[in-house]
C-alpha atoms as a PDB file:
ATOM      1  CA  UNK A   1       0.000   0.000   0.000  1.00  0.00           C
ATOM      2  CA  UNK A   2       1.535   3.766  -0.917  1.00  0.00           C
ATOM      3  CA  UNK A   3       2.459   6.021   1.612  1.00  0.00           C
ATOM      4  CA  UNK A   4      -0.845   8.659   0.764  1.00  0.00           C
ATOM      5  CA  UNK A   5      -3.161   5.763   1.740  1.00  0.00           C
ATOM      6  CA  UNK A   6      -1.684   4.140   4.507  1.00  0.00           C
ATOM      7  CA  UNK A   7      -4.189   5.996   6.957  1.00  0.00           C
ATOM      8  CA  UNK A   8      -7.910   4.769   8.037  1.00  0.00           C
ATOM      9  CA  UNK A   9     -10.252   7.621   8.904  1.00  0.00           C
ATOM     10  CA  UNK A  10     -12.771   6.767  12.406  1.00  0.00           C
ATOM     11  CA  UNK A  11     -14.663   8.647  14.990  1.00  0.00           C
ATOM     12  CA  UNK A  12     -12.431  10.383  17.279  1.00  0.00           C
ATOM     13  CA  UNK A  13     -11.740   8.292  20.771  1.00  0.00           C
ATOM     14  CA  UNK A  14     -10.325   9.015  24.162  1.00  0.00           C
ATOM     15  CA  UNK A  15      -7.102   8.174  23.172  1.00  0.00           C
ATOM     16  CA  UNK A  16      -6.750  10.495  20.126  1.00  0.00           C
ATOM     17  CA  UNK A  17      -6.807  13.595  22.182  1.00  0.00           C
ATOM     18  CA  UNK A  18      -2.818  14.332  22.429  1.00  0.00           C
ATOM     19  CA  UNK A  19      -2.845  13.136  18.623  1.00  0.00           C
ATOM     20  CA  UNK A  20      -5.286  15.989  17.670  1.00  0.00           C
ATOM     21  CA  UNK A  21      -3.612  17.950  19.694  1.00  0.00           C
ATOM     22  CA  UNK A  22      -0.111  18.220  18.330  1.00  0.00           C
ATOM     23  CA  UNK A  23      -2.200  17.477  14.641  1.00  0.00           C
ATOM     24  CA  UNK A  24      -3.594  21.340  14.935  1.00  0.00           C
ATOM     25  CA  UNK A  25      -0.544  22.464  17.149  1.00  0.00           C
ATOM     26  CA  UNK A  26       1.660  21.469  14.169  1.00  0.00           C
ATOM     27  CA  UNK A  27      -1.049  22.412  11.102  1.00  0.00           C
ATOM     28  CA  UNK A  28      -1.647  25.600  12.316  1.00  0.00           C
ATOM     29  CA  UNK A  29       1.780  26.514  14.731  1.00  0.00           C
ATOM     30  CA  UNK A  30       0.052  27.866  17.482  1.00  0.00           C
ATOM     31  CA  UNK A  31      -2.165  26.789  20.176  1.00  0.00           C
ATOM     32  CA  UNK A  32      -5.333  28.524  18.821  1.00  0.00           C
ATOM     33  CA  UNK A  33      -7.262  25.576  17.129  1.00  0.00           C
ATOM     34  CA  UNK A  34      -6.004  22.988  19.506  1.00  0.00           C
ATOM     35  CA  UNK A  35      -6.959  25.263  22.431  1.00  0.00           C
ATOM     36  CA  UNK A  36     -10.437  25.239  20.529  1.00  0.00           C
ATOM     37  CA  UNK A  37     -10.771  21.613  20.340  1.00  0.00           C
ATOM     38  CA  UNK A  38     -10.280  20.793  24.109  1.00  0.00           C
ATOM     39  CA  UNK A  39     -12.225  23.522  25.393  1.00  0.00           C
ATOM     40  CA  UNK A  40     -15.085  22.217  23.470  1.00  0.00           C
ATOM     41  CA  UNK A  41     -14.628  18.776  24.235  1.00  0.00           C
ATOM     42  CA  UNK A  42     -14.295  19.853  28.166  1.00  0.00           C
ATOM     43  CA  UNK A  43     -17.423  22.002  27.505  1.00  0.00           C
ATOM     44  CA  UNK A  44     -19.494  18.751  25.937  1.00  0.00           C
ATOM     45  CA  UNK A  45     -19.319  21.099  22.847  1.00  0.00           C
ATOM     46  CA  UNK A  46     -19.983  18.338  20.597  1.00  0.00           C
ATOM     47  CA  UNK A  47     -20.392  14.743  19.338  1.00  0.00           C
ATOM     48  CA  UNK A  48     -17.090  12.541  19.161  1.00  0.00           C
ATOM     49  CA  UNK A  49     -19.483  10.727  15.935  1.00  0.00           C
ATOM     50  CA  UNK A  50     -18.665  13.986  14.291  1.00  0.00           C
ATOM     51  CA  UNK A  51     -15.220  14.601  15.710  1.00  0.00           C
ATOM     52  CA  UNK A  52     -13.039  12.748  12.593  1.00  0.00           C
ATOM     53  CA  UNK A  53      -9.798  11.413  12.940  1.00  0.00           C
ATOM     54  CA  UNK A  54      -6.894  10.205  10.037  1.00  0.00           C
ATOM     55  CA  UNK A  55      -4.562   7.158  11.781  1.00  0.00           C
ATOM     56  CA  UNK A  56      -1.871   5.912  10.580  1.00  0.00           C
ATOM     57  CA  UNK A  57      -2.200   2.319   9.875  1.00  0.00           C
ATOM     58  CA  UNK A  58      -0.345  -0.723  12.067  1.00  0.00           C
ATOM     59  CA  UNK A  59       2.589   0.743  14.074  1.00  0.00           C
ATOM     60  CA  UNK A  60       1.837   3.197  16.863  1.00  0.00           C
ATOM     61  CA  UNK A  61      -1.432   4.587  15.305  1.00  0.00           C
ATOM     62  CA  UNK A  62      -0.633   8.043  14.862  1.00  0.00           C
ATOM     63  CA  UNK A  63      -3.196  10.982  14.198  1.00  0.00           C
ATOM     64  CA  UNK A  64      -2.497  12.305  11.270  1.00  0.00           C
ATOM     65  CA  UNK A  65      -5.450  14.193  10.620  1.00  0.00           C
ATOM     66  CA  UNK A  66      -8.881  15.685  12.257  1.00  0.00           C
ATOM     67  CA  UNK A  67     -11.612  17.275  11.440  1.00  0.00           C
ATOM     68  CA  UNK A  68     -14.679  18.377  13.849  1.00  0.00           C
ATOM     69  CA  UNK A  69     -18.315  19.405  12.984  1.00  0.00           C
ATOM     70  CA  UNK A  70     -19.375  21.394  16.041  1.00  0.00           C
ATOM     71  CA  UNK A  71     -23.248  22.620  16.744  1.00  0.00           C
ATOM     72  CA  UNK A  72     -24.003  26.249  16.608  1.00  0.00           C
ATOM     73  CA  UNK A  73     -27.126  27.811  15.103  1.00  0.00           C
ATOM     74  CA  UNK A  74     -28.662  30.568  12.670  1.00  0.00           C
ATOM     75  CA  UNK A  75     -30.854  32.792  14.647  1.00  0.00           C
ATOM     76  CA  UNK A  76     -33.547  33.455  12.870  1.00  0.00           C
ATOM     77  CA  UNK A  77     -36.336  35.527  14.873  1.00  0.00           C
ATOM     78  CA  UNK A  78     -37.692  33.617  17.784  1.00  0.00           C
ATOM     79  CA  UNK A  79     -36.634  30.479  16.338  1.00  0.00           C
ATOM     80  CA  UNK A  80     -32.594  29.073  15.957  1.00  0.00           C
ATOM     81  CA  UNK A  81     -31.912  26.612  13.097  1.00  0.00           C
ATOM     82  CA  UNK A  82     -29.644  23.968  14.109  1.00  0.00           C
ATOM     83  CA  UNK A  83     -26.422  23.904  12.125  1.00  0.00           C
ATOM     84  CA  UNK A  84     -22.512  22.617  12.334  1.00  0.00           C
ATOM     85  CA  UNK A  85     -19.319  24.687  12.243  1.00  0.00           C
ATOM     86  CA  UNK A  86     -16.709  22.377  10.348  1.00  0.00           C
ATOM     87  CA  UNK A  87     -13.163  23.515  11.653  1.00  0.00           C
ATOM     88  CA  UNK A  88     -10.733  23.152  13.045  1.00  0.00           C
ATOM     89  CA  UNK A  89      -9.499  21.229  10.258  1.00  0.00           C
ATOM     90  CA  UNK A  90      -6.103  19.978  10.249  1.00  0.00           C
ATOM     91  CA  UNK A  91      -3.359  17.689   8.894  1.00  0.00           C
ATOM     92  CA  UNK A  92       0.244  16.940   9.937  1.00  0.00           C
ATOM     93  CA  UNK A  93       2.342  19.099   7.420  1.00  0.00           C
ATOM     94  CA  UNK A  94       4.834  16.232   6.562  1.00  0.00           C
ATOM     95  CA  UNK A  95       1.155  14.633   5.232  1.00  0.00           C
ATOM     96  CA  UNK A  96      -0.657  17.852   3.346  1.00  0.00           C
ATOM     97  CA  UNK A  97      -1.527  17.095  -0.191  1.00  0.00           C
ATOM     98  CA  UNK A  98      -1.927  13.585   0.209  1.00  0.00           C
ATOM     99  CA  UNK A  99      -5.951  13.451   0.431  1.00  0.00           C
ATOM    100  CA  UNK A 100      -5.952  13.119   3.942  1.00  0.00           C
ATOM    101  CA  UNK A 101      -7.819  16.428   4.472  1.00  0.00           C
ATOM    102  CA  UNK A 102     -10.432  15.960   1.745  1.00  0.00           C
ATOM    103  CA  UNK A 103     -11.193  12.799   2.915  1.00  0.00           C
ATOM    104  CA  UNK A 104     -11.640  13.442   6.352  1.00  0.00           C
ATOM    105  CA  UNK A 105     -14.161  16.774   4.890  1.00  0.00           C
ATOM    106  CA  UNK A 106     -16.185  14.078   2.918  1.00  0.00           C
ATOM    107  CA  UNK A 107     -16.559  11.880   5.405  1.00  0.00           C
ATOM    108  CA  UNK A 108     -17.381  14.340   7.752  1.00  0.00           C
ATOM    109  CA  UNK A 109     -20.170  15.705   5.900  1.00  0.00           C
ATOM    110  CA  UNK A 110     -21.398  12.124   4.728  1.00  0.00           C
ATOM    111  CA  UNK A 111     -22.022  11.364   9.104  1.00  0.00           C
ATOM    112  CA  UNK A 112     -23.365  14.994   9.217  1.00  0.00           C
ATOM    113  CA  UNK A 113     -26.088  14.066   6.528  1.00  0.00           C
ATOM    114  CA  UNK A 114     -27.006  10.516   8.407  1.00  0.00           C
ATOM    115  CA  UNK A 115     -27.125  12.455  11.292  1.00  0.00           C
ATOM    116  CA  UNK A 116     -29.824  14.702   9.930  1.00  0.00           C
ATOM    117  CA  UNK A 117     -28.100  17.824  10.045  1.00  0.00           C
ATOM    118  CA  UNK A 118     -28.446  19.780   7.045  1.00  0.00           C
ATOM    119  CA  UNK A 119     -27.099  23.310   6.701  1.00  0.00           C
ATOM    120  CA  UNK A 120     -22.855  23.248   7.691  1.00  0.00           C
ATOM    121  CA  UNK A 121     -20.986  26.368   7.735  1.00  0.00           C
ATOM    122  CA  UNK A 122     -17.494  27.006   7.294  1.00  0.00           C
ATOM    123  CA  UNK A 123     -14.830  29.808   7.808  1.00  0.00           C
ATOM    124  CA  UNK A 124     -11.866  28.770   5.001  1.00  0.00           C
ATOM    125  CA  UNK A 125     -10.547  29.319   1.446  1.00  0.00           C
ATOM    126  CA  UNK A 126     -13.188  29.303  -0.747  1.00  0.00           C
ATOM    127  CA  UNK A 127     -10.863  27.839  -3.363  1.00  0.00           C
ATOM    128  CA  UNK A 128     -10.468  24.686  -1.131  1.00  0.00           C
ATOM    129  CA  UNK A 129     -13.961  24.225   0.123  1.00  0.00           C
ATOM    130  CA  UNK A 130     -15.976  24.910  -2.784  1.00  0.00           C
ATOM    131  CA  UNK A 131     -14.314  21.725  -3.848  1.00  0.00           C
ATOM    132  CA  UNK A 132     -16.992  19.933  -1.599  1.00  0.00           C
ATOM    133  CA  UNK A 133     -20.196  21.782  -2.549  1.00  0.00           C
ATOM    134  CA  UNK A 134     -19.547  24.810  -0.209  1.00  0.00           C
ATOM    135  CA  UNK A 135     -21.027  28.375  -1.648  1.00  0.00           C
ATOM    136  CA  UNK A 136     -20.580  31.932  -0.699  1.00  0.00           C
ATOM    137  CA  UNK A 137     -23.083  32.075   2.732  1.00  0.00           C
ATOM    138  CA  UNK A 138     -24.127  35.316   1.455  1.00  0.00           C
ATOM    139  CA  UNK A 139     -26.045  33.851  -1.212  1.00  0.00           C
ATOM    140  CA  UNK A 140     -28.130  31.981   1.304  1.00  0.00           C
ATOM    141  CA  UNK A 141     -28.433  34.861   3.480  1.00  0.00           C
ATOM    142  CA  UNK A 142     -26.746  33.791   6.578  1.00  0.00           C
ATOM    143  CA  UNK A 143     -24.450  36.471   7.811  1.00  0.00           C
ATOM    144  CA  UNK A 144     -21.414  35.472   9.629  1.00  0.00           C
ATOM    145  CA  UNK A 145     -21.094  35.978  13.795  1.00  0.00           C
ATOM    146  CA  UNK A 146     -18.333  38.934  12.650  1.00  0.00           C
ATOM    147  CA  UNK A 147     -18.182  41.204   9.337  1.00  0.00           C
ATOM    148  CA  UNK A 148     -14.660  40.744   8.897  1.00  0.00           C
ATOM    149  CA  UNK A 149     -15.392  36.913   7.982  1.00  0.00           C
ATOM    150  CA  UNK A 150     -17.744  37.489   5.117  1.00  0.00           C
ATOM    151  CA  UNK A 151     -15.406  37.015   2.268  1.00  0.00           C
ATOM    152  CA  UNK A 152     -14.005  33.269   3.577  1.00  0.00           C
ATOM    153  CA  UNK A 153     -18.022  32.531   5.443  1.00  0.00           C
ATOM    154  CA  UNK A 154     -19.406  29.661   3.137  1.00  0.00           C
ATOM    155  CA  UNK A 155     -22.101  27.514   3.410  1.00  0.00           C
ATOM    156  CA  UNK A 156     -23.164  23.856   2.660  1.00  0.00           C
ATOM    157  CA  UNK A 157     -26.631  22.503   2.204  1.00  0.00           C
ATOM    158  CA  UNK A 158     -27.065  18.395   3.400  1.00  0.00           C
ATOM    159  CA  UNK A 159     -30.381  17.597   3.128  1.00  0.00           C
ATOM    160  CA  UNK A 160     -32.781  19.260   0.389  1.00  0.00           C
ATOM    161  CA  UNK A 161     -34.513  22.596   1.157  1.00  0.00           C
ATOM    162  CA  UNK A 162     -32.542  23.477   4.524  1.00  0.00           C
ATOM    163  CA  UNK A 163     -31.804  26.580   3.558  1.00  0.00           C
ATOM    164  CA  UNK A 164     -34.847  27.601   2.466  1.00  0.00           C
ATOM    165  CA  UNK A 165     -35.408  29.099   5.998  1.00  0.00           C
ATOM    166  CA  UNK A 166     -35.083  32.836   5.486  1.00  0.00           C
ATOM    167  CA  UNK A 167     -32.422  35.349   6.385  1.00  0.00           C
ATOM    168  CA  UNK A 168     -29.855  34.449   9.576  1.00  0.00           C
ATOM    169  CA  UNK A 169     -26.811  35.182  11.714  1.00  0.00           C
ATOM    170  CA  UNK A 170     -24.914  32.327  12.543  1.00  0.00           C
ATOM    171  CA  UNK A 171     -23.798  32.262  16.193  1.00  0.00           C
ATOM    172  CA  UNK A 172     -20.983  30.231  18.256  1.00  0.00           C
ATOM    173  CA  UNK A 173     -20.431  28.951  20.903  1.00  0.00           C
ATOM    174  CA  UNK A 174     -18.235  31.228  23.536  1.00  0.00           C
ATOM    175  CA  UNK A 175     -15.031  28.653  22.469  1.00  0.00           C
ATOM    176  CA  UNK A 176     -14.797  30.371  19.392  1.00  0.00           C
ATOM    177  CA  UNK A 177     -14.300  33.730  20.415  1.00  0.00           C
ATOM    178  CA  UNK A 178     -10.659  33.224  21.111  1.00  0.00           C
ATOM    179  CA  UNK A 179      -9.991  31.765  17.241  1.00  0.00           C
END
């Protein structure tokens, strides 16, 4: 088997934390997105079903790769529509451009769907995500939690009509804040 597909992608577990850790530590040098990812999980912030990890197969199983899908919601009047924030998303550098990242999005979104979620939002390069289905959030008239994010502020529709909602700002948890 090549090197790019030596990996197996699964639910995050308990003993994947200090992988994820140094995966978003090393992706992103800094602490910002790791620091994200524990304070949610400490917070219950979201499902470990949606929390995606890359491992390298046979030897000592390292994370390669995560991606999380974390709930937040589109206010909307009286009324919040349930979404997911995809991010942090992250891959060991020495394994970028291997499809590590893209399949961990995919399959992500693919749990997301059976889930029953259907509207995810995403703060990234447009050039990468649009790759998956992801359009301008604008166009569906959800407004990002701060101006400054509109350009990069993309959506993604799962299931059929979820968008069809009406106009929204997207709000996060308190974790994000510090991102």
């Amino acid at each position: 088997m090549s090197k790019a597909l030596s990996w197996t992608l699964q639910s995050e577990q308990p003993r994947h934390a200090d992988g994820i850790d140094r995966v978003h530590r090393r992706a992103f040098q800094g602490e910002n997105a790791a620091g994200l990812v524990r304070r949610l999980r400490a917070e219950g912030g979201y499902d470990p079903s949606l929390s995606l990890v890359a491992e390298e197969e046979g030897g000592a199983g390292e994370v390669l790769g995560h991606v999380l899908f974390s709930p937040i919601a589109i206010v909307r009047g009286d009324a919040p529509a349930p979404a997911l924030a995809l991010g942090p998303l992250g891959v060991l550098p020495a394994r970028q451009s291997q499809g590590i990242g893209s399949a961990l999005v995919r399959a992500g979104l693919e749990a997301c769907r059976k889930a029953g979620y259907g509207i995810v939002l995403v703060l990234g390069d447009p050039g990468y995500y649009s790759r998956f289905g992801f359009l301008p959030a604008s166009g569906a008239r959800i407004e990002p939690p701060r101006p400054e994010w509109a350009g990069a502020f993309q959506v993604l529709a799962l299931l059929p009509g979820a968008l069809d909602v009406g106009r929204g700002v997207a709000r996060y948890p308190e974790a994000f804040d510090d991102v």
